[in-house]
N, C-alpha and C. Protein backbone atom coordinates (compact mmCIF):
# COMPACT_ATOMS: atom_id res chain seq x y z
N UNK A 1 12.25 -57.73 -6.06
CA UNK A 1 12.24 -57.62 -7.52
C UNK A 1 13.33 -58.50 -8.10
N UNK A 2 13.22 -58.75 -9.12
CA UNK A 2 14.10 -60.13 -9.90
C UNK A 2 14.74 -59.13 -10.67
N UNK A 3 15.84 -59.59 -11.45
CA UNK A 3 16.77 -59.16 -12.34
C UNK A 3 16.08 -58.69 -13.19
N UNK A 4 15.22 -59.58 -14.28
CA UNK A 4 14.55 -58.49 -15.34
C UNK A 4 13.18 -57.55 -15.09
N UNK A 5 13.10 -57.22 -13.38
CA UNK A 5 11.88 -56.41 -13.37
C UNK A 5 12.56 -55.02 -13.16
N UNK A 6 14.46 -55.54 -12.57
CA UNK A 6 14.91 -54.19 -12.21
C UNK A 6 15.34 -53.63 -13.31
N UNK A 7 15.54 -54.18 -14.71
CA UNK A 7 16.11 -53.86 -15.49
C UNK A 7 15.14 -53.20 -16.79
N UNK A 8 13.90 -53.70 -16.73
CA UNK A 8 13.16 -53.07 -16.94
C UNK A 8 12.29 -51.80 -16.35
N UNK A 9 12.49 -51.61 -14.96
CA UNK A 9 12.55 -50.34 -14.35
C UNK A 9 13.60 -49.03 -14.87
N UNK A 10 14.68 -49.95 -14.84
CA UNK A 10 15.63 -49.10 -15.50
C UNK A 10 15.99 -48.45 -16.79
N UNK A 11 15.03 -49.47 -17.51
CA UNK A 11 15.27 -48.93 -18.97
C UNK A 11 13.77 -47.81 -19.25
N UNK A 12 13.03 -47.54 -18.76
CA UNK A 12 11.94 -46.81 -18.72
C UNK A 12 11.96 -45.63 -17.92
N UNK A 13 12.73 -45.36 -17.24
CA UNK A 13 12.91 -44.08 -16.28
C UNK A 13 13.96 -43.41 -16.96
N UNK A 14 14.35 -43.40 -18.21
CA UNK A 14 15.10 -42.40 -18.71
C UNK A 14 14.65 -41.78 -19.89
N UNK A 15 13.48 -42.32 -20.70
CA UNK A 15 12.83 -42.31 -21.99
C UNK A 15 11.79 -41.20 -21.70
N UNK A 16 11.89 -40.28 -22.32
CA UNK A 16 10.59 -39.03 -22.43
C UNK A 16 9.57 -39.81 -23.10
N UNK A 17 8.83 -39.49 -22.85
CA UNK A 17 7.21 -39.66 -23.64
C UNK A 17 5.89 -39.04 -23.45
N UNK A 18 5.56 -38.90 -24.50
CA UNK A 18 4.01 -38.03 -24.14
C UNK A 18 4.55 -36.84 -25.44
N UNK A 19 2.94 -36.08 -25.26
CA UNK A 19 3.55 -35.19 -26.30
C UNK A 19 3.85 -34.04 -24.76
N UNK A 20 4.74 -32.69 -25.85
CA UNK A 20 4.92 -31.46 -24.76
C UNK A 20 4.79 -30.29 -25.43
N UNK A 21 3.46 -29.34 -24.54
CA UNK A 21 3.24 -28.62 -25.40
C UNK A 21 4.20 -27.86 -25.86
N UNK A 22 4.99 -27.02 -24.87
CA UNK A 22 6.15 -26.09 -25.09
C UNK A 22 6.64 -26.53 -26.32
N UNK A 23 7.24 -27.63 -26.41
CA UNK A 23 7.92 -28.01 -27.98
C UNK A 23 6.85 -28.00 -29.01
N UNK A 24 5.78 -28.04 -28.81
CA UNK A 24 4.88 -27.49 -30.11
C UNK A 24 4.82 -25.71 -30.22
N UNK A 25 4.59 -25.09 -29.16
CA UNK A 25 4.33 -23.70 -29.12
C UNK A 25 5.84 -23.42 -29.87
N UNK A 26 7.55 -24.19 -29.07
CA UNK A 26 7.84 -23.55 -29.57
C UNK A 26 8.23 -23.78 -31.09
N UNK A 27 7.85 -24.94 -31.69
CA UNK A 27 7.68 -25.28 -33.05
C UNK A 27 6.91 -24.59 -33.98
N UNK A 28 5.93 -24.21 -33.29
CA UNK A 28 4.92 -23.26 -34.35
C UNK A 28 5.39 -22.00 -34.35
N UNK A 29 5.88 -21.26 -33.44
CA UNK A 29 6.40 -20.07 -33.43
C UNK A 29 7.36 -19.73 -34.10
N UNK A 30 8.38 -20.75 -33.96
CA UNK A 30 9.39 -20.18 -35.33
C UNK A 30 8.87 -20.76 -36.46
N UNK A 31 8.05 -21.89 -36.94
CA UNK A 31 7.41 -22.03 -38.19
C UNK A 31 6.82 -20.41 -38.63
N UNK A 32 5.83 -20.48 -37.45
CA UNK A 32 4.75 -18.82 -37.65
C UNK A 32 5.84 -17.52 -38.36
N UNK A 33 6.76 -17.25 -37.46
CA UNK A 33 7.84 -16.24 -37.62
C UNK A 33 8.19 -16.11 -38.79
N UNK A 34 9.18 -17.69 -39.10
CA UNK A 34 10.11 -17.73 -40.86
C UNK A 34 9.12 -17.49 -41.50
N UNK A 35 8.10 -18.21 -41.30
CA UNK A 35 6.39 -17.99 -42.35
C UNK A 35 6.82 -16.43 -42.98
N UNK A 36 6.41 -15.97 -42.07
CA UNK A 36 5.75 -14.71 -42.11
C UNK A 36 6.71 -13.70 -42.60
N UNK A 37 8.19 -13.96 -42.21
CA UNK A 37 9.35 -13.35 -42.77
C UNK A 37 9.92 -13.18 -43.77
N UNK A 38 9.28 -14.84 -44.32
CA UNK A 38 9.30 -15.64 -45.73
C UNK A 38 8.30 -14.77 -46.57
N UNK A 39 7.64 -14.48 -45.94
CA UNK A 39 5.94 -13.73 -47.06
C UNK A 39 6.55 -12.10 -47.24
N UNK A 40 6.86 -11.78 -46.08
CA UNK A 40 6.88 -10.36 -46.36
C UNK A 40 8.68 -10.24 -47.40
N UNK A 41 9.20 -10.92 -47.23
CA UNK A 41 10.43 -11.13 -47.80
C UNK A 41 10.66 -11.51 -49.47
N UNK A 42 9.68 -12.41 -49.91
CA UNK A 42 9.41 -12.80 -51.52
C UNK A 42 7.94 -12.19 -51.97
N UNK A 43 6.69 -12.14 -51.04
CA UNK A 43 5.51 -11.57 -51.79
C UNK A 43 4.66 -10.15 -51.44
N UNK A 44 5.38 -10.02 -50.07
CA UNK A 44 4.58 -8.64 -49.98
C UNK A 44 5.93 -8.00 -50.54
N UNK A 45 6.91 -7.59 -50.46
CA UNK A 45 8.11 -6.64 -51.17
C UNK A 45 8.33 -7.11 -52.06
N UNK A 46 7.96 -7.84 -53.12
CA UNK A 46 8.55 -8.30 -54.43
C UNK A 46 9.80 -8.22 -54.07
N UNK A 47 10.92 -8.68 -53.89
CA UNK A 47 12.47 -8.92 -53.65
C UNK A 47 12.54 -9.32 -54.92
N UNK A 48 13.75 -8.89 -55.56
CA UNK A 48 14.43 -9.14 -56.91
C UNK A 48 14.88 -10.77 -57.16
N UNK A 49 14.48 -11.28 -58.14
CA UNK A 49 14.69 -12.56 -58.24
C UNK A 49 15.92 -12.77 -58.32
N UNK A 50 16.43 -14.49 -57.97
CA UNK A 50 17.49 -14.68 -58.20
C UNK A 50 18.51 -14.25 -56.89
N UNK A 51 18.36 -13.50 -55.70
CA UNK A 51 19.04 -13.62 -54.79
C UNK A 51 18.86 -15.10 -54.12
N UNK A 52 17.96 -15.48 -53.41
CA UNK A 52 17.76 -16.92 -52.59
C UNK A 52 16.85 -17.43 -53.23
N UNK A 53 16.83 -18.84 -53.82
CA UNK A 53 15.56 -19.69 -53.98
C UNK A 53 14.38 -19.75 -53.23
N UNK A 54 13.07 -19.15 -53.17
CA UNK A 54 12.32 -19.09 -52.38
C UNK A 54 12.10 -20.14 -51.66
N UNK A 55 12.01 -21.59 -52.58
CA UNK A 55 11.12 -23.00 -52.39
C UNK A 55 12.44 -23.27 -50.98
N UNK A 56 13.97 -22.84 -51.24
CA UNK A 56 14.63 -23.62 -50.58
C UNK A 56 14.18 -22.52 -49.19
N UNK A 57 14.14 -21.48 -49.02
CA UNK A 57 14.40 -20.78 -48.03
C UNK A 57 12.94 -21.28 -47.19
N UNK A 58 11.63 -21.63 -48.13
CA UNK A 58 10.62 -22.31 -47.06
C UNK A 58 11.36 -23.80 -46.29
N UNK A 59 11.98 -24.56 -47.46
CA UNK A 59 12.40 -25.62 -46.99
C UNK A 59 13.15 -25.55 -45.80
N UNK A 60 14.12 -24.53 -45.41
CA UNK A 60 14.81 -24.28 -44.05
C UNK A 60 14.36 -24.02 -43.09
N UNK A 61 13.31 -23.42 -43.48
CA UNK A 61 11.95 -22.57 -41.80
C UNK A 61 11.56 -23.87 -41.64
N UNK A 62 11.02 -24.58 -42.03
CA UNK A 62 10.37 -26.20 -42.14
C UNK A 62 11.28 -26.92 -41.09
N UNK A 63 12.40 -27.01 -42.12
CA UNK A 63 13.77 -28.07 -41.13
C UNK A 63 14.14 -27.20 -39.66
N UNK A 64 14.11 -25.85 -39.71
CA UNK A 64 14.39 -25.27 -38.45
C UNK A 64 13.38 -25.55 -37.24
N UNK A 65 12.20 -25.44 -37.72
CA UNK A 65 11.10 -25.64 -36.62
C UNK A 65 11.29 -26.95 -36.57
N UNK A 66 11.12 -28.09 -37.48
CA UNK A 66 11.09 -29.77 -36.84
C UNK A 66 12.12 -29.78 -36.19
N UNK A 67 13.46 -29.36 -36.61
CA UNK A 67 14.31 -30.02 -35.44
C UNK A 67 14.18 -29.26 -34.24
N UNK A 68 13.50 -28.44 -34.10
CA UNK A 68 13.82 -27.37 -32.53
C UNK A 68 12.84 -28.08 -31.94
N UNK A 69 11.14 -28.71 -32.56
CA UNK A 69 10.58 -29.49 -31.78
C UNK A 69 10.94 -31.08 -31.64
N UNK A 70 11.54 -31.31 -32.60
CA UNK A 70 12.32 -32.87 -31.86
C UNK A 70 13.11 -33.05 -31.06
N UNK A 71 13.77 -32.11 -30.90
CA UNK A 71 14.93 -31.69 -29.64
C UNK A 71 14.11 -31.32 -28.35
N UNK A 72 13.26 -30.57 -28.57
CA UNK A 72 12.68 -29.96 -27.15
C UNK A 72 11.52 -31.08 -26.83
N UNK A 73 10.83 -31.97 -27.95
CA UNK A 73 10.01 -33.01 -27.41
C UNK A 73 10.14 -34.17 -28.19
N UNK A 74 11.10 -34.52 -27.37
CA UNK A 74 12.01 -35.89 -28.14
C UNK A 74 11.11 -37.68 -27.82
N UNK A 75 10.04 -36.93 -26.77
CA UNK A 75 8.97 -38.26 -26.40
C UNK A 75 8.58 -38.95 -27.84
N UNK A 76 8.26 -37.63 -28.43
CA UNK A 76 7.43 -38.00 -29.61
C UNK A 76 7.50 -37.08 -30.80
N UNK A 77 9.10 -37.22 -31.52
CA UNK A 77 9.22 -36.45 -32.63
C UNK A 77 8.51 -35.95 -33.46
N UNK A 78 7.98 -37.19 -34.49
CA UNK A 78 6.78 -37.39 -35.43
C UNK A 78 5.76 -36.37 -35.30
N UNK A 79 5.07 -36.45 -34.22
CA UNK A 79 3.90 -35.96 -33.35
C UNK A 79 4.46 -34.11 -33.90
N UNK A 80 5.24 -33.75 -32.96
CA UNK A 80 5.99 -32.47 -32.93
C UNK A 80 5.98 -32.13 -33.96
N UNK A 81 6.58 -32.43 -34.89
CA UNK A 81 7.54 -32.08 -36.38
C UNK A 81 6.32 -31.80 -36.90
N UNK A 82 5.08 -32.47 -37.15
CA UNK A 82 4.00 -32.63 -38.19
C UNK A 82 3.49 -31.29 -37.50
N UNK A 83 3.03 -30.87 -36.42
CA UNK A 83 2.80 -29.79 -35.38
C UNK A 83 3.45 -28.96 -35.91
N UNK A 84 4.71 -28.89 -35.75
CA UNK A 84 5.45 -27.57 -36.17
C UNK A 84 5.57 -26.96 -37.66
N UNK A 85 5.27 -27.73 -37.90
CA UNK A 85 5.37 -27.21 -39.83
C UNK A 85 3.99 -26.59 -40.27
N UNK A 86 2.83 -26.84 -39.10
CA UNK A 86 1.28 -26.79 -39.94
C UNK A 86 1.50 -24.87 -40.11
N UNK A 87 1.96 -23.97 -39.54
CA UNK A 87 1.48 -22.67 -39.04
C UNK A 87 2.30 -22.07 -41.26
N UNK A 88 3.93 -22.97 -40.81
CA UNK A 88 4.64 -22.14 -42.53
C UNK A 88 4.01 -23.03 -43.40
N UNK A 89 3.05 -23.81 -43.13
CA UNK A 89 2.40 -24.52 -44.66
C UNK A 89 0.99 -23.70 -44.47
N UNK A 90 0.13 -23.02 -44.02
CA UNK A 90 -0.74 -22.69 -43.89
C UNK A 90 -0.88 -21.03 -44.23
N UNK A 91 0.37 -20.75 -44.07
CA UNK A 91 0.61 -19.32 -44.26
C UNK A 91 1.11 -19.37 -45.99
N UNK A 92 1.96 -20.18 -46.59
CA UNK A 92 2.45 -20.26 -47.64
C UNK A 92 1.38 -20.75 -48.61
N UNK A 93 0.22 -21.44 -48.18
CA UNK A 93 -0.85 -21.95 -48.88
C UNK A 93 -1.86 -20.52 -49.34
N UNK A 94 -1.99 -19.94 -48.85
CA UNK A 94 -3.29 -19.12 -48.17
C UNK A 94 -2.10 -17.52 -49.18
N UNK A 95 -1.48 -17.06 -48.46
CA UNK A 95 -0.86 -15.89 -48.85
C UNK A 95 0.44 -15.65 -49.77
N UNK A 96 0.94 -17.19 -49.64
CA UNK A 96 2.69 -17.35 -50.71
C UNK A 96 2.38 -17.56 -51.94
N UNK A 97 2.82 -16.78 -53.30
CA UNK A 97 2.13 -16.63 -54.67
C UNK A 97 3.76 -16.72 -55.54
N UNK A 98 4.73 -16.85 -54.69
CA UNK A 98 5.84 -17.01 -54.83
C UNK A 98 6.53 -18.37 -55.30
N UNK A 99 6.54 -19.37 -54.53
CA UNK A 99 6.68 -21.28 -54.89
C UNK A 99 4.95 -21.69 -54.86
N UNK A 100 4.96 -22.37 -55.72
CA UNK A 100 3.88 -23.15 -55.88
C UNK A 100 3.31 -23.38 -55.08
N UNK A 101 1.88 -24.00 -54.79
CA UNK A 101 1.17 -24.63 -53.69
C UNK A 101 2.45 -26.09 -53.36
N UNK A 102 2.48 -26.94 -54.75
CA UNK A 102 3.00 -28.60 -54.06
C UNK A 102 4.74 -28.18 -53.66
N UNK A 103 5.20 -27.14 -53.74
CA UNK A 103 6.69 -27.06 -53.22
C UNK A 103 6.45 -26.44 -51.90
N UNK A 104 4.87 -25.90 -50.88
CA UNK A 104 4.82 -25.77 -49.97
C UNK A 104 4.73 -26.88 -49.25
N UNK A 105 3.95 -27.87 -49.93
CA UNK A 105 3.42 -29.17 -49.10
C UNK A 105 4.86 -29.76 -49.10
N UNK A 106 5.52 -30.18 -50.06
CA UNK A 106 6.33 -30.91 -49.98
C UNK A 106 7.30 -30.26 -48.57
N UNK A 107 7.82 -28.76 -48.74
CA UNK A 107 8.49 -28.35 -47.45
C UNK A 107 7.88 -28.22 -46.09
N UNK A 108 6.60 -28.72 -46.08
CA UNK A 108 6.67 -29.18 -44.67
C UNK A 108 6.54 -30.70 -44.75
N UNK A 109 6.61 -31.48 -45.10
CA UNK A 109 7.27 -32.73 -45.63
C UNK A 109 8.69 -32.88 -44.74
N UNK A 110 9.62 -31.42 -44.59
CA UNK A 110 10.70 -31.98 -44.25
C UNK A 110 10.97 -31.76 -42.76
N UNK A 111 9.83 -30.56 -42.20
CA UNK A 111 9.82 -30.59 -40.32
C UNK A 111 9.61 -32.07 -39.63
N UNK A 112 8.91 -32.94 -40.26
CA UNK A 112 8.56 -34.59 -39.27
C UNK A 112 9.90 -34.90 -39.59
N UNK A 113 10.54 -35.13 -40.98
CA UNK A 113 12.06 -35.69 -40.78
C UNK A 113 12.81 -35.07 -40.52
N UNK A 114 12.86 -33.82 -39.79
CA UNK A 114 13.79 -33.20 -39.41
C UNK A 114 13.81 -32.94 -37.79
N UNK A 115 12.39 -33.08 -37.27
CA UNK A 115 11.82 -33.48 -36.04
C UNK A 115 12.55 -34.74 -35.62
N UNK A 116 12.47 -35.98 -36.67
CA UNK A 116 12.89 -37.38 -36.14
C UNK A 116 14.32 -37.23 -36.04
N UNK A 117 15.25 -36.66 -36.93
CA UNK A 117 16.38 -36.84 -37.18
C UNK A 117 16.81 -35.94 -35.81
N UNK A 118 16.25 -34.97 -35.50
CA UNK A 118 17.00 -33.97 -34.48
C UNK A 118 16.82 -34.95 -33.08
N UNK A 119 15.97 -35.83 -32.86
CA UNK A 119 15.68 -36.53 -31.65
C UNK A 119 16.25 -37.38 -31.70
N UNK A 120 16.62 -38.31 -33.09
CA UNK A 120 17.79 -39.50 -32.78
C UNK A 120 19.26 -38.80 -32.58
N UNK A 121 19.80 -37.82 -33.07
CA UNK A 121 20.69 -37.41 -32.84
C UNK A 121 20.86 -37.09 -31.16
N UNK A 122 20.05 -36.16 -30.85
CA UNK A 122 19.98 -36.21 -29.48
C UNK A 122 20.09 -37.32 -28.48
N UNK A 123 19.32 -38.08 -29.16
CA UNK A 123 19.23 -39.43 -28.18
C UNK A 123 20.89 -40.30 -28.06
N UNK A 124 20.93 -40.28 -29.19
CA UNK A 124 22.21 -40.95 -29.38
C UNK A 124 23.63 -40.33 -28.26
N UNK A 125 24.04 -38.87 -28.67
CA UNK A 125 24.39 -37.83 -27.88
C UNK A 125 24.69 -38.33 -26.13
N UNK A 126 23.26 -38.37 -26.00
CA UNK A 126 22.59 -38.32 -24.27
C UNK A 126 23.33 -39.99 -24.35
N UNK A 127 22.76 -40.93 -24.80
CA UNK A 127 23.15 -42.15 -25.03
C UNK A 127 25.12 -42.54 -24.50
N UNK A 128 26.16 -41.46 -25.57
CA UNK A 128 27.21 -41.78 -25.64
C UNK A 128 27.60 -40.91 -24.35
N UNK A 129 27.15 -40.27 -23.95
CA UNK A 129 27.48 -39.60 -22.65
C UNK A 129 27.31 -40.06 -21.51
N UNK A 130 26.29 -40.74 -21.28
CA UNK A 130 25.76 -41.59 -19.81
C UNK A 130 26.75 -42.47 -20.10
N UNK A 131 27.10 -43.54 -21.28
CA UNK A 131 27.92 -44.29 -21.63
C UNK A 131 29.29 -44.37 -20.68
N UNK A 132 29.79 -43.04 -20.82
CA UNK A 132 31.32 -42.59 -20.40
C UNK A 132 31.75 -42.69 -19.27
């Protein structure tokens, strides 16, 4: 093997890729969960307004599930993140009477960039450590 066939061996045996289900299951599951915690929390108990912003508290279940699946399937963030957000946009569409329909869409809007952002961070991380 020549210099750039070993070096291209080398740069490919450390890169995840593919999708993985586990990081979707476990992306949807805490999407599913906050969902559902989120519903019984602002529309099945009417909770008194004015303690937490509803729109923001979907927005966090959103960012919590993308980054737990960009971290756990860092092959393919994008992929993951869009995965993990479908279960709290589907539940908030269908049963949330609380934030609007477009402040649901928009908060899963933020699991893919929060999917990408949790995997470059990681990467970077793994990156400055082999580094050392």
């Amino acid at each position: 093997m020549t210099d750039p066939d070993i070096a291209a061996a080398n740069s490919s045996r450390g890169k995840p890729r593919g999708i993985r289900p586990l990081a979707m299951v476990i992306g949807t599951a805490i999407s599913t969960v906050g969902g559902l915690a989120l519903l019984a929390r602002y529309d099945w108990a009417r909770a008194a307004p004015g303690q937490i912003d509803p729109g923001a508290a979907w927005a966090f279940v959103q960012f919590v599930a993308g980054a737990w699946a960009g971290v756990t399937g860092a092959g393919s963030p994008l992929v993951h993140g869009l995965v993990a957000g479908v279960p709290a946009l589907l539940l908030g569409l269908i049963w949330g009477h609380t934030v609007p329909n477009h402040l649901h869409v928009v908060a899963y809007c933020v699991a893919p960039a929060a999917a990408i952002l949790a995997a470059g961070v990681m990467r970077y991380s793994v990156r400055q450590a082999s580094s050392r």
